[in-house]
C-alpha atoms as a PDB file:
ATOM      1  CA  UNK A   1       6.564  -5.825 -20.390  1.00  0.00           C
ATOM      2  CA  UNK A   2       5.251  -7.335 -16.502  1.00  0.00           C
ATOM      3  CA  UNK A   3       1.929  -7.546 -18.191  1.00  0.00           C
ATOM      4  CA  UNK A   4       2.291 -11.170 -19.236  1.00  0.00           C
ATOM      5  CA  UNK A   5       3.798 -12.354 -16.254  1.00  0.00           C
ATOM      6  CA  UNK A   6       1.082 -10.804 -14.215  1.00  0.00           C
ATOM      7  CA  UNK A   7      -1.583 -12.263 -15.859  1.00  0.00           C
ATOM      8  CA  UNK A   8      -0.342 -15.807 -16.793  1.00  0.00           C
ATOM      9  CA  UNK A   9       2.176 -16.414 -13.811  1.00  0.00           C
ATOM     10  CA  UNK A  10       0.397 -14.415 -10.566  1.00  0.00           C
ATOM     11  CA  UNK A  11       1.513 -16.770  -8.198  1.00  0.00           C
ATOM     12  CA  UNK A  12       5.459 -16.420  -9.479  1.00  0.00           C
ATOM     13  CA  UNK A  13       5.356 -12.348  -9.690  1.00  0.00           C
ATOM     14  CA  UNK A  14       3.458 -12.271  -6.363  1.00  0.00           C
ATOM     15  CA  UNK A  15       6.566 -14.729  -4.603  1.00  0.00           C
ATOM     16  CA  UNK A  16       9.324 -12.750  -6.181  1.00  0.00           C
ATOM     17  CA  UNK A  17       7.400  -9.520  -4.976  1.00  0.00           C
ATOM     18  CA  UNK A  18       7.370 -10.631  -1.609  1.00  0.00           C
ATOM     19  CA  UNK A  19      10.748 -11.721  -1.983  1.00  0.00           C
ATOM     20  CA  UNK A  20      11.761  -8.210  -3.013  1.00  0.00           C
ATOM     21  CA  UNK A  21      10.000  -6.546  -0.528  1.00  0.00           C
ATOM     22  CA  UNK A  22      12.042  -9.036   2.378  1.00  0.00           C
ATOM     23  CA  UNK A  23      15.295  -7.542   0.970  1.00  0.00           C
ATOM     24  CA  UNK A  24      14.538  -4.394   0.868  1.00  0.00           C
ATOM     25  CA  UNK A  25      13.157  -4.145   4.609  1.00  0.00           C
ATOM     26  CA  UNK A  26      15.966  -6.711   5.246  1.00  0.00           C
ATOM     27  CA  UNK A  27      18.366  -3.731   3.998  1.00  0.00           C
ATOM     28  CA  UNK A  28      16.981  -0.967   5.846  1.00  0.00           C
ATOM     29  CA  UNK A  29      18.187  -3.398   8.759  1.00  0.00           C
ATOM     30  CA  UNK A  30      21.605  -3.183   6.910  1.00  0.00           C
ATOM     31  CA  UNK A  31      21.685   0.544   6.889  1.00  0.00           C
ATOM     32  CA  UNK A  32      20.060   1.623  10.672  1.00  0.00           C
ATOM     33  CA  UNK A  33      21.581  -1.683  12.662  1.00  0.00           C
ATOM     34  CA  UNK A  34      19.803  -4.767  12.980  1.00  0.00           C
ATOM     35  CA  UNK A  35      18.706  -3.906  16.901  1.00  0.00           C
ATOM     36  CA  UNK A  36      17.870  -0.220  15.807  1.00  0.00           C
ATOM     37  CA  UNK A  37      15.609  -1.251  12.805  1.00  0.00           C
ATOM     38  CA  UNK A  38      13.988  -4.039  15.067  1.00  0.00           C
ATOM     39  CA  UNK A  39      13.703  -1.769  17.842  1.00  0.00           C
ATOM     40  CA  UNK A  40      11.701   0.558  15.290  1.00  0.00           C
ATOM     41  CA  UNK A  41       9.422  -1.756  13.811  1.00  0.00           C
ATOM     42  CA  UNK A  42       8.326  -2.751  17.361  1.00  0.00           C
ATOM     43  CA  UNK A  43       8.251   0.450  18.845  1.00  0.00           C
ATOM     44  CA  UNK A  44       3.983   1.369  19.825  1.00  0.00           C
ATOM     45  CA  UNK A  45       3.927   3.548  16.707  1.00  0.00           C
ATOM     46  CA  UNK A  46       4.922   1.305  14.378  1.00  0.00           C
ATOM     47  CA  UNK A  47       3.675  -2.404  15.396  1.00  0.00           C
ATOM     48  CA  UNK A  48       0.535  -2.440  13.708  1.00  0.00           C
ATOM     49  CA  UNK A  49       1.953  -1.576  10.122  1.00  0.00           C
ATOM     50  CA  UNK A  50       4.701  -4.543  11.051  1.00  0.00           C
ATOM     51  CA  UNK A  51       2.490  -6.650  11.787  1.00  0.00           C
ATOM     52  CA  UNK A  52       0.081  -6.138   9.121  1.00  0.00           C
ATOM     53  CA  UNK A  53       3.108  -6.096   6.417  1.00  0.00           C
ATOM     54  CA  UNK A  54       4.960  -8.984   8.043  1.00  0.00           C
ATOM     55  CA  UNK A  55       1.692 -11.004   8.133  1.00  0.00           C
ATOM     56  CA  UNK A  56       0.954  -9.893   4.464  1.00  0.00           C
ATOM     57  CA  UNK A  57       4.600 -11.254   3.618  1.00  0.00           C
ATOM     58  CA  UNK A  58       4.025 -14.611   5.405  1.00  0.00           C
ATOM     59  CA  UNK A  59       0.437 -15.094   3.649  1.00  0.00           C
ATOM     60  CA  UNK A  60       1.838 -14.364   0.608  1.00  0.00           C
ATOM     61  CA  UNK A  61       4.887 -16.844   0.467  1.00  0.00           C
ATOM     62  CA  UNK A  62       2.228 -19.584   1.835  1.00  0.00           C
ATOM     63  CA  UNK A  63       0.030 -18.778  -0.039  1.00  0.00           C
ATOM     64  CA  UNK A  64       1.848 -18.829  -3.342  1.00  0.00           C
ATOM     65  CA  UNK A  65       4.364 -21.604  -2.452  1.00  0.00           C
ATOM     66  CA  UNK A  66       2.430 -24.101  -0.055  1.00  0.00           C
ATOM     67  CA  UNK A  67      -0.923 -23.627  -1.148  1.00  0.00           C
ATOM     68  CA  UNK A  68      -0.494 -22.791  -4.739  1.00  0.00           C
ATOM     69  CA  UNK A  69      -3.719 -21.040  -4.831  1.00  0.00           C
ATOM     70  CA  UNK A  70      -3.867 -17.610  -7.416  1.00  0.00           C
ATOM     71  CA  UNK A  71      -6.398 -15.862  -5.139  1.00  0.00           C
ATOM     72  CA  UNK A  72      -5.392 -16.127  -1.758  1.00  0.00           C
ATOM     73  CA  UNK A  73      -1.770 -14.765  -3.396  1.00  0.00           C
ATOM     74  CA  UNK A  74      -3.220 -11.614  -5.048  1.00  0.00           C
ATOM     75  CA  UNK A  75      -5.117 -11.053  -2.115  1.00  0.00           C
ATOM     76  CA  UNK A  76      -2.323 -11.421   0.350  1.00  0.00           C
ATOM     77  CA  UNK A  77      -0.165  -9.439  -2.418  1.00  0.00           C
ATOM     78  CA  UNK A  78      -3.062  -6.364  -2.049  1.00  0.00           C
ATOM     79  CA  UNK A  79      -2.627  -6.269   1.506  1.00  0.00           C
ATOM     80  CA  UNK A  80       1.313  -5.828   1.380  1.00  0.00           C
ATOM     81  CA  UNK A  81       1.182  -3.302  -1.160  1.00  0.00           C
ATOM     82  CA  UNK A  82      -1.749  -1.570   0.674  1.00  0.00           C
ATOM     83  CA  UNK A  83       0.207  -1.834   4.315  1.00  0.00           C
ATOM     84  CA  UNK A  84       3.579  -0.587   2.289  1.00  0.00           C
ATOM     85  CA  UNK A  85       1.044   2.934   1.615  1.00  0.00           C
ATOM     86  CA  UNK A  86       0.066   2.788   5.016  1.00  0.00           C
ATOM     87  CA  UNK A  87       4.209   2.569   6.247  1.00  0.00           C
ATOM     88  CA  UNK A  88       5.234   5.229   3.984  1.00  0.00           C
ATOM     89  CA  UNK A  89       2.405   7.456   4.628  1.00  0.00           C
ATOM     90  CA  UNK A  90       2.893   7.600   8.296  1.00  0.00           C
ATOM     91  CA  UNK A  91       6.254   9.201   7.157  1.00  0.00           C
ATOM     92  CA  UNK A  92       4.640  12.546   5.872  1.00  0.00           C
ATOM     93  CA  UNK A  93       3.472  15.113   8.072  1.00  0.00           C
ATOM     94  CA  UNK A  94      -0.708  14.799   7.640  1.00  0.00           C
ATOM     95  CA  UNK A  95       0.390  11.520   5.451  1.00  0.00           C
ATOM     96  CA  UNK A  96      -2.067   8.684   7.840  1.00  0.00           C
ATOM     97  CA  UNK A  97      -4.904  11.808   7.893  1.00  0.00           C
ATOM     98  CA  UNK A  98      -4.780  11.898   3.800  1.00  0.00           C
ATOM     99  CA  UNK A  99      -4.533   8.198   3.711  1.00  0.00           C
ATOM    100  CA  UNK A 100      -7.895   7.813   6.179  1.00  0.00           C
ATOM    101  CA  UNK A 101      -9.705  10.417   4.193  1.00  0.00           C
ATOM    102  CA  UNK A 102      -8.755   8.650   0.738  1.00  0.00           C
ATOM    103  CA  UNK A 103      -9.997   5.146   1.707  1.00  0.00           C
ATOM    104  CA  UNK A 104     -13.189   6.576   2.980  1.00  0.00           C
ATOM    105  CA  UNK A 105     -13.623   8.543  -0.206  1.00  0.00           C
ATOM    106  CA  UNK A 106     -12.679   5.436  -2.235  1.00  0.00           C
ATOM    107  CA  UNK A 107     -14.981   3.451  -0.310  1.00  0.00           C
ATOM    108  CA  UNK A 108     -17.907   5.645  -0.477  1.00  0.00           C
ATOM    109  CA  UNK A 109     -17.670   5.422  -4.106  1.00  0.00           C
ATOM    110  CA  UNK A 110     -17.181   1.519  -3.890  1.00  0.00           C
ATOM    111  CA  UNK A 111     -20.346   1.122  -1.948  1.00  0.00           C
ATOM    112  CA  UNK A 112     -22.192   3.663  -3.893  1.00  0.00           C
ATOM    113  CA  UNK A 113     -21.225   1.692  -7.509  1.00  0.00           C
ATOM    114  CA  UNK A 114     -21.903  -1.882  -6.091  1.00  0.00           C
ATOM    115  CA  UNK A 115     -25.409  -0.549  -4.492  1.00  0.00           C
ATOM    116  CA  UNK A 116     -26.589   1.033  -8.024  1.00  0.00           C
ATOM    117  CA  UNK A 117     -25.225  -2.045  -9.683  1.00  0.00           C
ATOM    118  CA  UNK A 118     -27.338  -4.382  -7.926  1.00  0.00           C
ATOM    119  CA  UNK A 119     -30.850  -2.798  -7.857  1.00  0.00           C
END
């Protein structure tokens, strides 16, 4: 049902994506404290995924409502969703050492199909 919206309006599914995802970290804020949920996205652990998922947000919005370019918003739009893996995977035991192993094996096979495509 998305399908058509995600082909013919990118830039408007992308904005209301990113919108989503604000409220939703906005109501983990809601739920832990404001301090204690700031104090955990900054903590030594945690500040790369915030700011590669906070950056991602920010691209995304200026992207899609400043710049009004498709591109740059699906490609700020696969960042977030790929930092959102990289949040929740640090949450299962061995989660980051699957999630390493899978984008190596996915890019092995990347490299390996563009390589054979282009001799």
């Amino acid at each position: 049902m998305l399908i058509p919206v995600l082909v013919l309006k990118a830039r408007k599914f992308a904005v209301l994506y990113t919108m989503g995802s604000v409220f939703t970290l906005s109501s983990f804020s809601f739920l832990w404290g404001p301090v204690s949920h700031f104090k955990h996205l900054i903590s030594t652990e945690r500040l790369p995924f915030t700011a590669a998922y906070v950056g991602s947000l920010l691209a995304t919005l200026y992207s899609g409502l400043s710049l009004h370019s498709t591109i740059l918003t699906i490609l700020f739009v696969t960042i977030q969703i790929v930092a959102l893996l990289w949040y929740l995977a640090s949450y299962i035991p061995g989660g980051t050492t699957g999630l390493a192993w899978l984008s190596k094996f996915f890019g092995k096979a990347v490299t390996k199909t563009v390589s054979s495509s282009l001799v």
